[in-house]
C-alpha atoms as a PDB file:
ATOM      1  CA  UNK A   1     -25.939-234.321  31.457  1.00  0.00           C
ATOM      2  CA  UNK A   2     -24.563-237.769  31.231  1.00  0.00           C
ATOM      3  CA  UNK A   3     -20.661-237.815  30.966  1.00  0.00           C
ATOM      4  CA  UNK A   4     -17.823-239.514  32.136  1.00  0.00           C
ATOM      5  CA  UNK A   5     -16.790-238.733  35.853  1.00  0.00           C
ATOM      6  CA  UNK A   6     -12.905-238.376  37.008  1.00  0.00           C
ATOM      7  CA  UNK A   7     -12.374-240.020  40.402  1.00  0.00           C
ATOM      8  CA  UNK A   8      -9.674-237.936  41.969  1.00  0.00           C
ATOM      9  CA  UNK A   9      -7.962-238.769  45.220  1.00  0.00           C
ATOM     10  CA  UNK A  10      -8.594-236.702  48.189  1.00  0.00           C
ATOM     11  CA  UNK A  11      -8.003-236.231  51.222  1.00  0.00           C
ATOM     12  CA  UNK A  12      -9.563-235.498  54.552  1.00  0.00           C
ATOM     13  CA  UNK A  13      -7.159-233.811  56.993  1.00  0.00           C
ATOM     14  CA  UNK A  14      -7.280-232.820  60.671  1.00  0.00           C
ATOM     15  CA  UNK A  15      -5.744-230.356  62.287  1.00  0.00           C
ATOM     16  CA  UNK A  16      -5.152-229.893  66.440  1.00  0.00           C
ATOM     17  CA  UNK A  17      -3.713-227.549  68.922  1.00  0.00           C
ATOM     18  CA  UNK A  18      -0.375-228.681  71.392  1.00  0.00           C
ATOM     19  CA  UNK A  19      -2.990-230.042  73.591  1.00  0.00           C
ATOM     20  CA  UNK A  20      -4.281-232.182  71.111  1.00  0.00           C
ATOM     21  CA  UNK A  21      -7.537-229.865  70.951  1.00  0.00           C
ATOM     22  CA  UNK A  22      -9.014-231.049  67.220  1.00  0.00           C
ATOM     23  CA  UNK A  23      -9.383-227.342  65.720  1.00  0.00           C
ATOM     24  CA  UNK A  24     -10.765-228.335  61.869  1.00  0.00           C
ATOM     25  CA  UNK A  25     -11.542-231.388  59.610  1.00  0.00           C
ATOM     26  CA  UNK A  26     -11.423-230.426  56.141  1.00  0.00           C
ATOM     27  CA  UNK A  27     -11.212-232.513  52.317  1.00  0.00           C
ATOM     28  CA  UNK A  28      -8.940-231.318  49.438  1.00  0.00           C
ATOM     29  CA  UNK A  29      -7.769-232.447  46.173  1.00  0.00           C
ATOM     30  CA  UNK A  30      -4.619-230.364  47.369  1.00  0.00           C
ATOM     31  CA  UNK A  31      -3.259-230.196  50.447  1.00  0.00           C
ATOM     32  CA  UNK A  32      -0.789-227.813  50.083  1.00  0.00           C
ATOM     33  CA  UNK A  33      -2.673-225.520  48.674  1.00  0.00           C
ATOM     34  CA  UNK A  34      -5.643-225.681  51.306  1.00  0.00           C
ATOM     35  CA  UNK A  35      -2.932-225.819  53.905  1.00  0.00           C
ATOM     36  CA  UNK A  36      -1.441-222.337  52.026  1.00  0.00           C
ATOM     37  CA  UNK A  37      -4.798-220.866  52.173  1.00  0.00           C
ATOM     38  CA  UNK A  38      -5.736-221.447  55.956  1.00  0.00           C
ATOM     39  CA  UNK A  39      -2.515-220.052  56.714  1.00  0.00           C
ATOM     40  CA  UNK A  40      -3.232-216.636  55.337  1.00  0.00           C
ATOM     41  CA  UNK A  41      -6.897-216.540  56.423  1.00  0.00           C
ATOM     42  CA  UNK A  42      -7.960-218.608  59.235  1.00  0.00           C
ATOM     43  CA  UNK A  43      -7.138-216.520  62.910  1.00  0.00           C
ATOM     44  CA  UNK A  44      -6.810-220.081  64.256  1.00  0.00           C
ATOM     45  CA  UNK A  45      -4.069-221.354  62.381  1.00  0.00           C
ATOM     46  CA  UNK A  46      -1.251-219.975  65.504  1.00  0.00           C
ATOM     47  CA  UNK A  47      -2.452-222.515  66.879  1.00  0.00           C
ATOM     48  CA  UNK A  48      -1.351-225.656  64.949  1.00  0.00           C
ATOM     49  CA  UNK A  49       0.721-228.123  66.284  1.00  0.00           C
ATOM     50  CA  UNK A  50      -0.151-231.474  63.760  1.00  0.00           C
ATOM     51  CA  UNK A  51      -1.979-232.384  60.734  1.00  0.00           C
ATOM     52  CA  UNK A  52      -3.190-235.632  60.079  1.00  0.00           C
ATOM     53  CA  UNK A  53      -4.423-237.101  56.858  1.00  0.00           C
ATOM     54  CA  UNK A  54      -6.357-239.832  55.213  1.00  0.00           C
ATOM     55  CA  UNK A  55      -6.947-240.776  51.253  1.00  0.00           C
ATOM     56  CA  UNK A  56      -9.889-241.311  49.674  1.00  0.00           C
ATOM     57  CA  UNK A  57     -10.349-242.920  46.400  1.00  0.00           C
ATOM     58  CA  UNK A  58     -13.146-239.888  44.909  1.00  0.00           C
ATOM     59  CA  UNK A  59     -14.034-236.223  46.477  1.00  0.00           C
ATOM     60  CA  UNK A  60     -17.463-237.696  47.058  1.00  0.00           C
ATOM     61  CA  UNK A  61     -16.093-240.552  49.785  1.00  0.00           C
ATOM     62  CA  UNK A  62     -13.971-237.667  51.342  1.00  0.00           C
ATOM     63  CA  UNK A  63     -16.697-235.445  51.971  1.00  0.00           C
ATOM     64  CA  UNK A  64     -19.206-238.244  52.900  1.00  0.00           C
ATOM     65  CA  UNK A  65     -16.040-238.655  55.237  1.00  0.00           C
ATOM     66  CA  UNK A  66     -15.128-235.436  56.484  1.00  0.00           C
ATOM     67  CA  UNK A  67     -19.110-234.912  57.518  1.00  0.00           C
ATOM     68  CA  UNK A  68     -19.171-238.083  59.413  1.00  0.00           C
ATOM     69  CA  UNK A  69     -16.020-236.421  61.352  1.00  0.00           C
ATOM     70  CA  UNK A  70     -17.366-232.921  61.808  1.00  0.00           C
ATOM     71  CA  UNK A  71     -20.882-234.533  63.297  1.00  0.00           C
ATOM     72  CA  UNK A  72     -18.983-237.038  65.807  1.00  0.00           C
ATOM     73  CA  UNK A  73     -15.534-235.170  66.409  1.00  0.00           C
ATOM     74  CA  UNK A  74     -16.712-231.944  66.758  1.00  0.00           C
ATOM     75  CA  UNK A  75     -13.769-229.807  65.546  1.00  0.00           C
ATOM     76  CA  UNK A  76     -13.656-226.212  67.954  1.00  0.00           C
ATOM     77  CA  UNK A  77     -13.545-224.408  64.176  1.00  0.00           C
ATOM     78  CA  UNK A  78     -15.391-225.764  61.852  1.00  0.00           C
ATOM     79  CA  UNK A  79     -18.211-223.511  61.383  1.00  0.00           C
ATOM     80  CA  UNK A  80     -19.880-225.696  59.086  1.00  0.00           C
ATOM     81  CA  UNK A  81     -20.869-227.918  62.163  1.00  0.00           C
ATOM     82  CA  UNK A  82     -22.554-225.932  64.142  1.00  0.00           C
ATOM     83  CA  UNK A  83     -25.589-225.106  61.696  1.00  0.00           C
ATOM     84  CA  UNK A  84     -27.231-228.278  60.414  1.00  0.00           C
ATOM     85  CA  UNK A  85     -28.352-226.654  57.039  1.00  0.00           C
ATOM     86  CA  UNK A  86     -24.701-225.531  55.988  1.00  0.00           C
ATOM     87  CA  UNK A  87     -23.350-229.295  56.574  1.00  0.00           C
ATOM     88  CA  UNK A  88     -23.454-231.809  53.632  1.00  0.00           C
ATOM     89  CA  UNK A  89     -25.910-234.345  55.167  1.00  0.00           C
ATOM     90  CA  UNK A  90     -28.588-236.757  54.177  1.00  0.00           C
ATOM     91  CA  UNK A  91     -30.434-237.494  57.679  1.00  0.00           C
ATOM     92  CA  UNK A  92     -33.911-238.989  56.530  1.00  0.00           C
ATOM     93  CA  UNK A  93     -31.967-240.669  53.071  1.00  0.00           C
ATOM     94  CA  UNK A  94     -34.052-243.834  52.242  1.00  0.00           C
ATOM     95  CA  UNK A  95     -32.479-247.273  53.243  1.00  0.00           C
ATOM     96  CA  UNK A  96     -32.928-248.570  49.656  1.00  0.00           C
ATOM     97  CA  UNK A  97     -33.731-246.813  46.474  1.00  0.00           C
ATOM     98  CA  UNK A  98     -35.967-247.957  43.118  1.00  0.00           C
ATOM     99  CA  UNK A  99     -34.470-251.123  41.736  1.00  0.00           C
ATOM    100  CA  UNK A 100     -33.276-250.081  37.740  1.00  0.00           C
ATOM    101  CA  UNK A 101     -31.574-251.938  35.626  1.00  0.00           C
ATOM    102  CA  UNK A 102     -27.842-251.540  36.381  1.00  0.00           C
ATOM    103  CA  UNK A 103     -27.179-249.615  33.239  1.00  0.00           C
ATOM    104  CA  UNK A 104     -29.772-247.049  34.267  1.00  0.00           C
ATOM    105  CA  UNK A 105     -28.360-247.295  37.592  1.00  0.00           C
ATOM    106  CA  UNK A 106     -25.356-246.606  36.255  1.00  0.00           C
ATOM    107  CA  UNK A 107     -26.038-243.447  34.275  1.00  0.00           C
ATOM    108  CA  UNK A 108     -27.810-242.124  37.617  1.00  0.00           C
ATOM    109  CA  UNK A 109     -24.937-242.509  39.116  1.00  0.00           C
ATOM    110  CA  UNK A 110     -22.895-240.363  36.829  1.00  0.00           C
ATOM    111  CA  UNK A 111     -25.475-237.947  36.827  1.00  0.00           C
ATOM    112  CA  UNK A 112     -25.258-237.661  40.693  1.00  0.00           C
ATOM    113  CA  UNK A 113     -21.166-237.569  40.444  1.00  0.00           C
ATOM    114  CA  UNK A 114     -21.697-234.539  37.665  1.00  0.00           C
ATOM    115  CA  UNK A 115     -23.951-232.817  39.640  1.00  0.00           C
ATOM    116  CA  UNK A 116     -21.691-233.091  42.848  1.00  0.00           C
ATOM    117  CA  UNK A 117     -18.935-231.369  40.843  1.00  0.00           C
ATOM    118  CA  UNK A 118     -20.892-228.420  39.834  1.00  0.00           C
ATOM    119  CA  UNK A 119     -19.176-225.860  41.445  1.00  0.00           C
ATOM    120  CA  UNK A 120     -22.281-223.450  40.885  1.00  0.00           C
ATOM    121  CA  UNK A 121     -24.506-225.229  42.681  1.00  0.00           C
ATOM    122  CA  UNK A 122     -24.903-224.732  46.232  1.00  0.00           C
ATOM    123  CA  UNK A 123     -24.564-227.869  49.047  1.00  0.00           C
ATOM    124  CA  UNK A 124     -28.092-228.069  49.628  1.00  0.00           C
ATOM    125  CA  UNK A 125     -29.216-227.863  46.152  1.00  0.00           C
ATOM    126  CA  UNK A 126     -26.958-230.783  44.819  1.00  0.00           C
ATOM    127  CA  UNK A 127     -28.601-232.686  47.901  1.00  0.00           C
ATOM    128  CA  UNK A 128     -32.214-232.282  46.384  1.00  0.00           C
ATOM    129  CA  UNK A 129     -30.857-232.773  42.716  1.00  0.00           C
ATOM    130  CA  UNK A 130     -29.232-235.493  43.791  1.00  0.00           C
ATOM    131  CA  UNK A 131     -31.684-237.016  46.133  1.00  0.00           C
ATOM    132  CA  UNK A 132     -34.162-236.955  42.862  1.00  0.00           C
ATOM    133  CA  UNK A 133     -32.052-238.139  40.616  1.00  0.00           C
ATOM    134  CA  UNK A 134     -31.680-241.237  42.921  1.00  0.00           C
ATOM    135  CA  UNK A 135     -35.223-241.472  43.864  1.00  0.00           C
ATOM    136  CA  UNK A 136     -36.820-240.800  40.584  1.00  0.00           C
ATOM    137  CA  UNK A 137     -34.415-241.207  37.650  1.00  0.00           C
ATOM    138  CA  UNK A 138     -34.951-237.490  37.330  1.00  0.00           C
ATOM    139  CA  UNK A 139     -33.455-234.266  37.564  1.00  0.00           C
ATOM    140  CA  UNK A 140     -35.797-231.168  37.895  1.00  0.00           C
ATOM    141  CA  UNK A 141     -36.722-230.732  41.217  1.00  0.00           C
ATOM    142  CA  UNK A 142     -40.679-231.428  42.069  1.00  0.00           C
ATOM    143  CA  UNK A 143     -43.290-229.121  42.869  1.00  0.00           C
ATOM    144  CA  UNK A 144     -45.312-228.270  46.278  1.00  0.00           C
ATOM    145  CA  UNK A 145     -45.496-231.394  48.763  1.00  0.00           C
ATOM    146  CA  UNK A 146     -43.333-233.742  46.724  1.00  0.00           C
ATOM    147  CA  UNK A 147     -40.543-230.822  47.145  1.00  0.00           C
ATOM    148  CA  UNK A 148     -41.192-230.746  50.917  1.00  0.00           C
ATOM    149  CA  UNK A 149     -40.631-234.215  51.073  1.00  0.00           C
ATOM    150  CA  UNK A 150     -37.675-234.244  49.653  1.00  0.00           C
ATOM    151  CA  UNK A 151     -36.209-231.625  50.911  1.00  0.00           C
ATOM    152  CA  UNK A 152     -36.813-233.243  54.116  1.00  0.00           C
ATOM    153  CA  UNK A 153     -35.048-236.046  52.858  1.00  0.00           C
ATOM    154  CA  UNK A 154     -31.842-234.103  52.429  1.00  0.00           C
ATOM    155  CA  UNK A 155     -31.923-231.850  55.273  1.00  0.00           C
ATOM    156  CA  UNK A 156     -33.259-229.311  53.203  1.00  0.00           C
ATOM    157  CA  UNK A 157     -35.811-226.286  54.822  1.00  0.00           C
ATOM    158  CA  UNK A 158     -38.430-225.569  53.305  1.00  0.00           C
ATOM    159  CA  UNK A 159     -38.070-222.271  52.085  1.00  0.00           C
ATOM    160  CA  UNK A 160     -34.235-223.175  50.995  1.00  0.00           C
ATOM    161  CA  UNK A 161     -35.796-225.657  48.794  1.00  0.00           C
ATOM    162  CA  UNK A 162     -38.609-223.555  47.682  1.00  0.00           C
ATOM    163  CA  UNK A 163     -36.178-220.421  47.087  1.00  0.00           C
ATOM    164  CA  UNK A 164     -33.746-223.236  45.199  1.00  0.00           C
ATOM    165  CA  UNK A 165     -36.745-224.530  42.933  1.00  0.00           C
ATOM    166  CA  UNK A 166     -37.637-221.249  41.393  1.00  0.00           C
ATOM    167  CA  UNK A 167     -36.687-220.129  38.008  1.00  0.00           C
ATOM    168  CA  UNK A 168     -32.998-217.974  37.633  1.00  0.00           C
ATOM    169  CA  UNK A 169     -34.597-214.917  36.928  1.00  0.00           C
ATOM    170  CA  UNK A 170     -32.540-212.944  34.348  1.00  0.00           C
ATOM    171  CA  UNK A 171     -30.674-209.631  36.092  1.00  0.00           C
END
């Protein structure tokens, strides 16, 4: 699973009402075409009066970004904010983490970026990938209390993480 991660600019936008109401904080790799797409689907989008933006070197910083806005700014739409176990958060993350060499370090951390671009996987399972990968070295999710702890870790429930650790069952 080890492979080369593209860092590709994106952005975080706002959007607000005349009155300067903040209606949704979002992150794209393409503005337009998110833009494009809440126009034909979001009942709020009369509403619109500005957009503003700001660049991020990688999706990852964006979306570390845009949850940091959703959490303090509170945007009327996103719906993403009001239920803790949809957002992309780490609450009880550790301070530090195990001290590898930097090239194992570094191969974690590509691991983590690959995993973050799986667009299979939901939010909260990348979290407990993720959060093993950085804890452990490893990948496969733990069993019992070790799972409970880290899903804790991440934000996780319980049964999310227990219903995300079983085996794909073939349909």
């Amino acid at each position: 699973m080890i492979g080369t991660v593209v860092q590709i600019p994106t952005v975080v936008y706002r959007i607000f009402n005349s009155a300067d109401v903040l209606l949704y904080v979002g992150c794209t790799d393409n503005l337009k075409r998110r833009m494009d797409h809440h126009a034909k689907r979001q009942r709020w989008w009369d509403e619109v009066s500005r957009i503003e933006t700001e660049w991020h070197p990688s999706r990852t910083e964006a979306e570390c970004a845009e949850d940091q806005a959703i959490a303090e700014e509170r945007p009327l739409y996103n719906i993403a904010g009001l239920d803790p176990q949809l957002r992309v958060t780490w609450p009880n993350a550790p301070a530090t983490f195990p001290d590898w060499p930097s090239d194992t370090a570094q191969a974690i951390l590509r691991q983590v970026g690959a995993l973050l671009n799986e667009t299979e996987l939901s939010h909260a399972h990348a979290r407990l990938r993720c959060m093993q990968l950085l804890l452990t070295g490893q990948d496969d999710l733990p069993r019992g209390a070790a799972l409970v702890a880290l899903a804790a870790k991440c934000g996780v429930s319980e049964r999310a993480a227990y219903r995300l650790s079983e085996p794909k069952r073939a349909a």
